[in-house]
Protein backbone atom coordinates (compact mmCIF):
# COMPACT_ATOMS: atom_id res chain seq x y z
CA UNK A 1 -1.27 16.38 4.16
CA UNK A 2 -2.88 15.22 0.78
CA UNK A 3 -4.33 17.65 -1.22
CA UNK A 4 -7.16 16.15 -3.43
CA UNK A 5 -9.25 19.04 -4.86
CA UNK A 6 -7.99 17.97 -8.20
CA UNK A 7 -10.50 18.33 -11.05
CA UNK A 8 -12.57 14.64 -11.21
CA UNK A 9 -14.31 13.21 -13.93
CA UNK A 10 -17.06 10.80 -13.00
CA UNK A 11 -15.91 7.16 -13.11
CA UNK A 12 -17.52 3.78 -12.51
CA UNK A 13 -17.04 1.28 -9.87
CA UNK A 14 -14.62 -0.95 -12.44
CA UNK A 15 -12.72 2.23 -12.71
CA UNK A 16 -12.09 2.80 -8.91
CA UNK A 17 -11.07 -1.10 -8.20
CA UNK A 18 -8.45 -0.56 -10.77
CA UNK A 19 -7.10 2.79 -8.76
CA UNK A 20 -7.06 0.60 -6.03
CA UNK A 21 -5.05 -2.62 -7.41
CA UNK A 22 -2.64 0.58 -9.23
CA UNK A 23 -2.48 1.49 -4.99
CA UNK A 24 1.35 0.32 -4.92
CA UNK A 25 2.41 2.35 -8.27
CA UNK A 26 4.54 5.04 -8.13
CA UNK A 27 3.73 8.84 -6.97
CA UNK A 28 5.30 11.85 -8.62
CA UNK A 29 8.41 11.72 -7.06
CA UNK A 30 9.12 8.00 -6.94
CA UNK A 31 7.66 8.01 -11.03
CA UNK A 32 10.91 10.47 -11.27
CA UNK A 33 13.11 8.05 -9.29
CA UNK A 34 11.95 4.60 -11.25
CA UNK A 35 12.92 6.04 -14.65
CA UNK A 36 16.12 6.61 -13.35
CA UNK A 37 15.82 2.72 -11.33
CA UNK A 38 16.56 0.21 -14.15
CA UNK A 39 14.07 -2.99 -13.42
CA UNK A 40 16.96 -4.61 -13.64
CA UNK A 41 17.51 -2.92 -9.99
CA UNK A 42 14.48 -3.50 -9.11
CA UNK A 43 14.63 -7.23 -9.46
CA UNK A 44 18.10 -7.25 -7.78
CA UNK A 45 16.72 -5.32 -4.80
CA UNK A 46 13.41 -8.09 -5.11
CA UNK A 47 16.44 -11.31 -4.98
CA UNK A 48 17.99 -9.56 -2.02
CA UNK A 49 14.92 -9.34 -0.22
CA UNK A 50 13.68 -12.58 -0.70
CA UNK A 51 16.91 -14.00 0.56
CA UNK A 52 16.74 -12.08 3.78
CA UNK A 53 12.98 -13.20 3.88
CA UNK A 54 13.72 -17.00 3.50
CA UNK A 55 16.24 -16.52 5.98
CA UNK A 56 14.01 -15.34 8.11
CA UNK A 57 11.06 -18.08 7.70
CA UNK A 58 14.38 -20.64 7.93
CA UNK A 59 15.13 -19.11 11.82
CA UNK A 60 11.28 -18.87 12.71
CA UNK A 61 10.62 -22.76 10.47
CA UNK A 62 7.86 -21.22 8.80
CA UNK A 63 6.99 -23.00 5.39
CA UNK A 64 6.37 -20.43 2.22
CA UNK A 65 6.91 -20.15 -1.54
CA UNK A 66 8.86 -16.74 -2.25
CA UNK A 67 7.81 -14.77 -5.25
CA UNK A 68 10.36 -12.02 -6.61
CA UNK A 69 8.87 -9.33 -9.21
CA UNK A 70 8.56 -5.93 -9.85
CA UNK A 71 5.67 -4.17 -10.03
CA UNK A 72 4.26 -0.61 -10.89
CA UNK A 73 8.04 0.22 -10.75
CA UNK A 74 8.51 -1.42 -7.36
CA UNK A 75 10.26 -4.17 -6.23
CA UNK A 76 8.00 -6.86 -4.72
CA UNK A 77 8.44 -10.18 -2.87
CA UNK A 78 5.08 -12.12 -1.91
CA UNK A 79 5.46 -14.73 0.81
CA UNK A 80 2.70 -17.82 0.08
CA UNK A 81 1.80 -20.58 1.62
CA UNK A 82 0.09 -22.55 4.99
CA UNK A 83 0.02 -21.07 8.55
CA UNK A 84 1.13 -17.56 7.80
CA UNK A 85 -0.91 -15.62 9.91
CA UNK A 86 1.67 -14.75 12.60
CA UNK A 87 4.01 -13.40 9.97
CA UNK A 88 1.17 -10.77 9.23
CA UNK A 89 0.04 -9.76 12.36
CA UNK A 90 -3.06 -7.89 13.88
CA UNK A 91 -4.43 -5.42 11.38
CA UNK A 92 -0.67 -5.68 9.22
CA UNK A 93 1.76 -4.67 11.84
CA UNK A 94 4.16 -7.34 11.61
CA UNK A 95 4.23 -7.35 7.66
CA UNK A 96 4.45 -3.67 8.08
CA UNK A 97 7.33 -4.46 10.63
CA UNK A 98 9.20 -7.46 8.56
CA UNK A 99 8.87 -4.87 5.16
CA UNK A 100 10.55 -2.32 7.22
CA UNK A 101 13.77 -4.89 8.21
CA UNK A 102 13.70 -5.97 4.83
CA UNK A 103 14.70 -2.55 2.91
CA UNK A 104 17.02 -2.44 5.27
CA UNK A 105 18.29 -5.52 4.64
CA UNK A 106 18.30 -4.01 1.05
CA UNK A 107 19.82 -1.21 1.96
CA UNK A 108 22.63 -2.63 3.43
CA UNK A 109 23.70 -4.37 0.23
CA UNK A 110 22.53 -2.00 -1.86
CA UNK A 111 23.48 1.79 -0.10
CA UNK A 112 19.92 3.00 -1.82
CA UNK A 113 16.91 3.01 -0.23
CA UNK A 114 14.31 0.76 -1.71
CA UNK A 115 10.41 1.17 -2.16
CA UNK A 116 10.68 -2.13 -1.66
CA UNK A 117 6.38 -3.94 -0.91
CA UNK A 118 6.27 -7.33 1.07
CA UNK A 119 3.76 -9.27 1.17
CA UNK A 120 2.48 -12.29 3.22
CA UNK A 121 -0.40 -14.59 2.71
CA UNK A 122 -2.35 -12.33 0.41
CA UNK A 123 -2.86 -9.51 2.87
CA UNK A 124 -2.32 -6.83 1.52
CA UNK A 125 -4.53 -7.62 -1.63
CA UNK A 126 -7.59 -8.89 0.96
CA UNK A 127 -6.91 -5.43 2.73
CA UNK A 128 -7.07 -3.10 -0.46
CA UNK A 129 -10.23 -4.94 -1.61
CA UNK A 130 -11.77 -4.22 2.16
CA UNK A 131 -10.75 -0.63 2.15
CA UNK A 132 -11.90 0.12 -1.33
CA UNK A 133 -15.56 -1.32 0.67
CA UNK A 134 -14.85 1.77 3.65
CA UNK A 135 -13.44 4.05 1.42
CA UNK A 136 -17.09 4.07 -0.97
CA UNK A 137 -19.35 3.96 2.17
CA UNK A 138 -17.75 6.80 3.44
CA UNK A 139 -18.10 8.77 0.13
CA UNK A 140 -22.06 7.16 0.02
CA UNK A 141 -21.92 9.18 3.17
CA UNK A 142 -20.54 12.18 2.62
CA UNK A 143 -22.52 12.30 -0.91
CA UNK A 144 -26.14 11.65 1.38
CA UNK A 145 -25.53 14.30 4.13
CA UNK A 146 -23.11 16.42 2.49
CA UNK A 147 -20.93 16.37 5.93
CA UNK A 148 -17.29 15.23 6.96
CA UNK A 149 -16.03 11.41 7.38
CA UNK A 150 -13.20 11.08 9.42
CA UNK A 151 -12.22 7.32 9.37
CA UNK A 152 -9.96 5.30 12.04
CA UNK A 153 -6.43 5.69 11.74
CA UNK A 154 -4.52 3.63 9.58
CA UNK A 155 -1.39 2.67 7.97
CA UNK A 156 0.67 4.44 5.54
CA UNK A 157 -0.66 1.73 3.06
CA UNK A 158 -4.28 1.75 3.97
CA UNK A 159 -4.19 5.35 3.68
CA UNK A 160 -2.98 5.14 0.37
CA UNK A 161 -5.31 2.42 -0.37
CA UNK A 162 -8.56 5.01 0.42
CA UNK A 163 -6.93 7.76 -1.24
CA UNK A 164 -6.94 6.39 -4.66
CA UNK A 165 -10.68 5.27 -4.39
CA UNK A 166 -11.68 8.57 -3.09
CA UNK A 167 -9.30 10.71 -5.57
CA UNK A 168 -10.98 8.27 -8.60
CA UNK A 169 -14.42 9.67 -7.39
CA UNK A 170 -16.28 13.02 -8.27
CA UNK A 171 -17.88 15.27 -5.47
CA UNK A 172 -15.50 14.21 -2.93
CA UNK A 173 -11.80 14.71 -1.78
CA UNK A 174 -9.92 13.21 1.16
CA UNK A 175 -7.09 14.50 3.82
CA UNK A 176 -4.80 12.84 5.80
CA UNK A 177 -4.57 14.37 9.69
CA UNK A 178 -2.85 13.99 12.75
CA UNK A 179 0.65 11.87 13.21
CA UNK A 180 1.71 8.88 13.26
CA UNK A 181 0.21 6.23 14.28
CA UNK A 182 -2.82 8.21 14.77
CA UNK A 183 -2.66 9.33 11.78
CA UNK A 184 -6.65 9.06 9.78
CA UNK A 185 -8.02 10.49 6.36
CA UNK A 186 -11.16 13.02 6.46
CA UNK A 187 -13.43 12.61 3.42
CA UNK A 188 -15.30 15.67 2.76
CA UNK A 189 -17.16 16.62 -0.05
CA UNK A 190 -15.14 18.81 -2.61
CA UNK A 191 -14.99 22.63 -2.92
């Protein structure tokens, strides 16, 4: 469960969209575990998962430029191009499900565990920007009536996603409930 009864400072809407595009940066404990990950790691563990991804466009003969990079002490790799769609799946579960083979493709080269982020087609960065958009009506709500939001379940990643706007924002904390794949953030306002 998150705890977010931190102490907030006011912050504008520009402020918030940044804590949202920071969504993929490091928490406490992976901050700890990138200082001691070189990004020269990092970028290995991005070049071994974009050669398990272009393998995998190869079998399926899907066209798409691969992208290697690290970011927010992360390795990424950003599938772009045409006709992508499929690769991403309703709401995200096949990216979800292709990032999840791909650390362990990572893995097995590697013998670490990697935080590594896939991306296809833009997704991810459409779906931040549209769950920023939930993540302030529901604190409009909560601010107007002063009562609970409990949102639909989502994703590890969308979770994260509404945290950050709602943890940038005064007068209001979120939760995360339930379990997998049920799992769904209350916004309430804060103590």
């Amino acid at each position: 469960m998150t705890d977010t009864s931190t102490p907030r400072t006011e912050v504008s809407e520009e402020q918030a969209e940044s804590a949202v595009a920071q969504t993929e940066g490091t928490s406490d404990a992976g901050a700890e575990e990138s200082k001691a990950t070189s990004d020269a790691e990092l970028f290995r563990q991005s070049e071994i998962a974009a050669d398990y991804v272009e393998g995998l466009l190869d079998i399926l003969d899907y066209d798409g430029d691969i992208d290697e990079l690290v970011s927010g002490g992360r390795p990424m790799v950003e599938v772009v191009g045409d006709r992508l769609q499929p690769l991403v799946g309703q709401r995200g579960a096949t990216v979800e499900a292709l990032q999840e083979l791909t650390r362990l493709a990572v893995f097995r080269q590697t013998g670490t565990p990697s935080r590594l982020l896939l991306d296809v087609g833009g997704y991810r960065a459409s779906r931040r920007k549209e769950l920023a958009a939930v993540a302030r009506n529901a604190v409009e709500k909560v601010k107007e009536y002063g009562e609970d939001v409990r949102l639909e379940p989502m994703s590890a990643f969308e979770r994260k996603c509404v945290h950050d706007v709602v943890n940038a924002l005064a007068g209001v904390q979120s939760e995360s409930e339930g379990v997998e794949p049920n799992r769904r953030i209350i916004v309430r306002p804060a103590d």
